[in-house]
C-alpha atoms as a PDB file:
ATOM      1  CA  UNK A   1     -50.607 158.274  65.555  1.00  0.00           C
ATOM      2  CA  UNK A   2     -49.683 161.476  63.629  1.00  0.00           C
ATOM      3  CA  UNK A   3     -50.177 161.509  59.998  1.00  0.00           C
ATOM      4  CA  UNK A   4     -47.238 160.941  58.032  1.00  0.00           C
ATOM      5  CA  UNK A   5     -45.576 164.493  56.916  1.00  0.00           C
ATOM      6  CA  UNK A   6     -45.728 165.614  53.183  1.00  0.00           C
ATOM      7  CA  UNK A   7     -48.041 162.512  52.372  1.00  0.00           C
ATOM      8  CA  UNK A   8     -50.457 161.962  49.440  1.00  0.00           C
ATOM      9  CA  UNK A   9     -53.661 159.830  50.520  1.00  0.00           C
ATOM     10  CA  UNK A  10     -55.075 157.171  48.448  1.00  0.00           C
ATOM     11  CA  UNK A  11     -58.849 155.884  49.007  1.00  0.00           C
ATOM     12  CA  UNK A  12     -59.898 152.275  46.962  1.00  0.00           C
ATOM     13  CA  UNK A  13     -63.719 151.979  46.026  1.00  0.00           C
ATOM     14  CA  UNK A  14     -65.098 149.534  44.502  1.00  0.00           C
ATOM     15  CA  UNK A  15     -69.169 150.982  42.779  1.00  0.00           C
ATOM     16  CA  UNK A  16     -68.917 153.863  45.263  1.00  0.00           C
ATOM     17  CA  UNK A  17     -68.028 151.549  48.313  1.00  0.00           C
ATOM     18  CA  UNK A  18     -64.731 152.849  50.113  1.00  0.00           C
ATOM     19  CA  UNK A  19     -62.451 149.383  50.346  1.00  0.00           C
ATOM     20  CA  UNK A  20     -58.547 150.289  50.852  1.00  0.00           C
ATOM     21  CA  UNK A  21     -56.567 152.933  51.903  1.00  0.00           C
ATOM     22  CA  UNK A  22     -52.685 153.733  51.762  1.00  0.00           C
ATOM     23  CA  UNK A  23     -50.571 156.856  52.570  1.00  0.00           C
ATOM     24  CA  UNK A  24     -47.015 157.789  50.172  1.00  0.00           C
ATOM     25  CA  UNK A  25     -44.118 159.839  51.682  1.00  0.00           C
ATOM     26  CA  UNK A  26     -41.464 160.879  49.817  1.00  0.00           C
ATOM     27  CA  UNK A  27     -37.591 159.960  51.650  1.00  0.00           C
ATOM     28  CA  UNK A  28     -35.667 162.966  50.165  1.00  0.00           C
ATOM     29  CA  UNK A  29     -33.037 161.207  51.184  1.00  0.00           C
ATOM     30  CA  UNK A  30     -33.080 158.459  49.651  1.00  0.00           C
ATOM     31  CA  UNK A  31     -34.948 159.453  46.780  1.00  0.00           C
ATOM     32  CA  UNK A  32     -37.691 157.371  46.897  1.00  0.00           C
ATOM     33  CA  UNK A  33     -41.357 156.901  48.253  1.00  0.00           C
ATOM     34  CA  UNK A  34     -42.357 154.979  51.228  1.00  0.00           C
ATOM     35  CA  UNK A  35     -45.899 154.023  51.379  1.00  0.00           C
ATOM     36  CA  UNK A  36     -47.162 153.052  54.817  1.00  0.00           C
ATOM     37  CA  UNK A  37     -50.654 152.499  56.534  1.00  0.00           C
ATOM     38  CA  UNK A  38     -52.383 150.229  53.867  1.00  0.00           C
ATOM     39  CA  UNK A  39     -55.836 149.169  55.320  1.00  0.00           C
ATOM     40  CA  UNK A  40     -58.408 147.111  53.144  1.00  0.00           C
ATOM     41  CA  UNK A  41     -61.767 146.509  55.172  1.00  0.00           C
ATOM     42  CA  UNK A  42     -62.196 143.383  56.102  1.00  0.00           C
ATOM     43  CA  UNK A  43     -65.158 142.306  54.112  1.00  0.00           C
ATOM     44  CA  UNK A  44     -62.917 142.589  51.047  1.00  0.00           C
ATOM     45  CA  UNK A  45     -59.650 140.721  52.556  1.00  0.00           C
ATOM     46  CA  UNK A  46     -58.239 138.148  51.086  1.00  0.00           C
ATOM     47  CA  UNK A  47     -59.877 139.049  47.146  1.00  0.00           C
ATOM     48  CA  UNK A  48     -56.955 140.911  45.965  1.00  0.00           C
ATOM     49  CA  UNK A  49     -58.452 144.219  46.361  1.00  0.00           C
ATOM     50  CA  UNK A  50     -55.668 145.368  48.663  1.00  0.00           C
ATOM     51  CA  UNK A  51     -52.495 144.147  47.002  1.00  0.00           C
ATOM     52  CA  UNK A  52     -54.067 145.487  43.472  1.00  0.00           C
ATOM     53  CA  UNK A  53     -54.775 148.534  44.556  1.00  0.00           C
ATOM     54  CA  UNK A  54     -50.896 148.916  46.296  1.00  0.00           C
ATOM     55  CA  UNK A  55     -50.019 148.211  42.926  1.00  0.00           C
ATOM     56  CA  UNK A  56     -51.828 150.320  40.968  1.00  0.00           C
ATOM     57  CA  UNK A  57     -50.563 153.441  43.629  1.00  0.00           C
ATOM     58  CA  UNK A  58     -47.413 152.017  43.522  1.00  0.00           C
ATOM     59  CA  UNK A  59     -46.991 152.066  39.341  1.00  0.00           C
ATOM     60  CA  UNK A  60     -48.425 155.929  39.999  1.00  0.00           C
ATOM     61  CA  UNK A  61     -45.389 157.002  41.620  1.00  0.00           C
ATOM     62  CA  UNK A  62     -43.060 155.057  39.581  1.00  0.00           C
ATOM     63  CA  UNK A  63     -44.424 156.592  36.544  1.00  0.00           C
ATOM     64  CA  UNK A  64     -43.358 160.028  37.774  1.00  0.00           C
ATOM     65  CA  UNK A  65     -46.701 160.929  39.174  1.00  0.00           C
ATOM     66  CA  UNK A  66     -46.312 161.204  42.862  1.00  0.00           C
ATOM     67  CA  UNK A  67     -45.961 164.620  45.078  1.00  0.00           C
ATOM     68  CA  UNK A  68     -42.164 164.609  44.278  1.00  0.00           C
ATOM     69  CA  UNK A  69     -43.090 164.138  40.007  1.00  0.00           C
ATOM     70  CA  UNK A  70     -40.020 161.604  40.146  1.00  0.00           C
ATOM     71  CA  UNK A  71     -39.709 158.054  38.976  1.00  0.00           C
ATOM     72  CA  UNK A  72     -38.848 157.200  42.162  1.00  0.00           C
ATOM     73  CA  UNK A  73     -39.188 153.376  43.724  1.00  0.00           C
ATOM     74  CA  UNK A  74     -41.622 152.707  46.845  1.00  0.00           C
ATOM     75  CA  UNK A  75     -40.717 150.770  49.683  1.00  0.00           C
ATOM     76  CA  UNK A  76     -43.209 148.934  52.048  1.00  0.00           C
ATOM     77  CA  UNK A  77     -42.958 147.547  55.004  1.00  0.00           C
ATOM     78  CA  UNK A  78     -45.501 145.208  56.795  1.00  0.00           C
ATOM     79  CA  UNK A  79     -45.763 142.260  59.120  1.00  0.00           C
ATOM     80  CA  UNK A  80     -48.672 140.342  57.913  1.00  0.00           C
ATOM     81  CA  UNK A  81     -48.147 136.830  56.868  1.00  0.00           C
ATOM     82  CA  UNK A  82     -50.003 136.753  53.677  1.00  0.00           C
ATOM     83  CA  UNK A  83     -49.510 139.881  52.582  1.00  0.00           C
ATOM     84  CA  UNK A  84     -45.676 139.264  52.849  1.00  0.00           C
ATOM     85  CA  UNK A  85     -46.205 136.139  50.969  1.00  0.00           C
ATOM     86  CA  UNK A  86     -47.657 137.690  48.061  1.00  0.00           C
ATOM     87  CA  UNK A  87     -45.129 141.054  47.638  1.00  0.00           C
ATOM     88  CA  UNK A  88     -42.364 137.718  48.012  1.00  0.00           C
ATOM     89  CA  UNK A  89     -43.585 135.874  44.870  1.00  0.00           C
ATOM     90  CA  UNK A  90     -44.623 138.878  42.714  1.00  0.00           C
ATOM     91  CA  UNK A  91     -42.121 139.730  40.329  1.00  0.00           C
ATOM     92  CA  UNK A  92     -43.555 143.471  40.946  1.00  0.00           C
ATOM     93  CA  UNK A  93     -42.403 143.457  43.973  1.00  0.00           C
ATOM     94  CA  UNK A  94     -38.058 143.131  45.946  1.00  0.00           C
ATOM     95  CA  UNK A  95     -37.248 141.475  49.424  1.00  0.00           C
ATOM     96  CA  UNK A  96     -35.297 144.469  50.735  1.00  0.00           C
ATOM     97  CA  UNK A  97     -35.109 143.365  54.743  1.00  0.00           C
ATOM     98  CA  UNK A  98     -36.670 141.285  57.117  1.00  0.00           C
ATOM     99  CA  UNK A  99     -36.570 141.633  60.938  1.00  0.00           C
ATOM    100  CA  UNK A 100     -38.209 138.445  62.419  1.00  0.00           C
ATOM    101  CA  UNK A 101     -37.886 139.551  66.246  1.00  0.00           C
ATOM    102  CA  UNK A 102     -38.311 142.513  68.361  1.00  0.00           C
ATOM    103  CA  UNK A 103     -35.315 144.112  69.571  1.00  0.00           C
ATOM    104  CA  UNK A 104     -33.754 145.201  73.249  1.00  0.00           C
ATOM    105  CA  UNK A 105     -36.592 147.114  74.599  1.00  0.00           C
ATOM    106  CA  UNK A 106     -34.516 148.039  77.959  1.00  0.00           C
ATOM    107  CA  UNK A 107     -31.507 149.116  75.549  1.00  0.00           C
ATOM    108  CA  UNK A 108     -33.995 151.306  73.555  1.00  0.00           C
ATOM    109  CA  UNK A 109     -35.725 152.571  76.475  1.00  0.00           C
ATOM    110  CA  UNK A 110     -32.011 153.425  77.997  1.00  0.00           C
ATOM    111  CA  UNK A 111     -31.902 155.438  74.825  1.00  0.00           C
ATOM    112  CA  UNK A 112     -34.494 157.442  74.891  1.00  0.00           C
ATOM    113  CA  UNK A 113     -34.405 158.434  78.464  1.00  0.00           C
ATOM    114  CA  UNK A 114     -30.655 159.703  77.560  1.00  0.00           C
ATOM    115  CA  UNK A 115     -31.863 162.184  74.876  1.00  0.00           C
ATOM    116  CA  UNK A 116     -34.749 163.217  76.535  1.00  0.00           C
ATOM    117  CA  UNK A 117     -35.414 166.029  79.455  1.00  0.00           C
ATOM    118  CA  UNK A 118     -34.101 165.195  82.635  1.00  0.00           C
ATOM    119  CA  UNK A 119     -36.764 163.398  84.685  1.00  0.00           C
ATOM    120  CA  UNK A 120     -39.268 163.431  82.118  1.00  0.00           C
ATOM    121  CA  UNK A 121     -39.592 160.053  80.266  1.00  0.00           C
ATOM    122  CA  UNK A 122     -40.163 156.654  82.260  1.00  0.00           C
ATOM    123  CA  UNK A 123     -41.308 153.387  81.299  1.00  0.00           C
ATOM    124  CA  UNK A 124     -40.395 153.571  77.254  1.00  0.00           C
ATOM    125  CA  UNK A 125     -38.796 151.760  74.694  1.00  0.00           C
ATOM    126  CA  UNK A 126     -39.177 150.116  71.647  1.00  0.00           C
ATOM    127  CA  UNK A 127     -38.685 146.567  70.692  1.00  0.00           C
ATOM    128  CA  UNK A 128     -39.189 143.496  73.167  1.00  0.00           C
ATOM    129  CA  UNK A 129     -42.033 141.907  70.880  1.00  0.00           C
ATOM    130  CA  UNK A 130     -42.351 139.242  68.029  1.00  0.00           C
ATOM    131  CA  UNK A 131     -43.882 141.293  65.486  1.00  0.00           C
ATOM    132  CA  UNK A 132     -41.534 140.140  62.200  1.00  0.00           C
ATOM    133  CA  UNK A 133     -41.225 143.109  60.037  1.00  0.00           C
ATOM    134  CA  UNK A 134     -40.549 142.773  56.606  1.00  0.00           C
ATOM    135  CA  UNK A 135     -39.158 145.344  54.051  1.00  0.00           C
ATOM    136  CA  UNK A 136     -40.457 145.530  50.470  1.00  0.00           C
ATOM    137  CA  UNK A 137     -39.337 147.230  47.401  1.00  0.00           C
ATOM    138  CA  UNK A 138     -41.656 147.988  44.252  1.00  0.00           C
ATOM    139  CA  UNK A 139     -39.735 147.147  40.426  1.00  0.00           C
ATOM    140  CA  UNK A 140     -42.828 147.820  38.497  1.00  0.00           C
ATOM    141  CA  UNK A 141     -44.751 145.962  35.986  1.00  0.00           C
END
């Protein structure tokens, strides 16, 4: 996938060892951040590495920090169970949206193939899956 335009990278260590990543864009239209791509390696899953360190970046661009030097909020989105469970119980952290099913593939394929070239684009379209995306707003300490 193509890195996300105009984004700052963040890199986690922990003594040197590289443990989490996550990528902020700003939504100029919105004006706010959207952070996307957090990875923690899997040795240090599940120890709270991942969702501190979201935090932490998080705080940095509501604090007036970020590529934009706004106080601007960050939304997240991401479809893994305990992840979801933890940004739902922190009070750091806003339910903005939840999708729990995929949508009409063969009506977003339909789509597609209508704004594309002519002949070009076959066998496309989003949706058609169960992956339950969830949307995620950050309110700050």
């Amino acid at each position: 996938m193509p890195h996300p335009p105009a984004a700052e990278y963040f890199v986690g260590t922990v003594n040197g060892e590289l443990v989490a990543h996550v990528a902020v864009c700003p939504m100029f239209t919105a004006k706010a951040y959207r952070a996307t791509r957090l990875v923690v390696m899997p040795e240090w899953q599940g120890a709270g590495v991942g969702t501190a360190f979201l935090n932490e970046v998080m705080q940095y661009h509501l604090d007036g920090h970020g590529r934009c030097n706004r106080e601007y909020y960050t939304f997240f989105h991401t479809s893994h169970p305990q992840l979801c469970g933890y940004l739902r119980h922190s009070d750091k952290w806003e339910q903005t949206g939840a999708m729990l099913y995929g949508s009409n593939k063969k009506r977003s394929g339909e789509s597609i193939i209508k704004t594309g070239k002519k002949g070009g684009i076959t066998g496309c379209g989003y949706g058609g899956h169960f992956r339950a995306v969830q949307s995620f707003k950050y309110l700050g300490k």
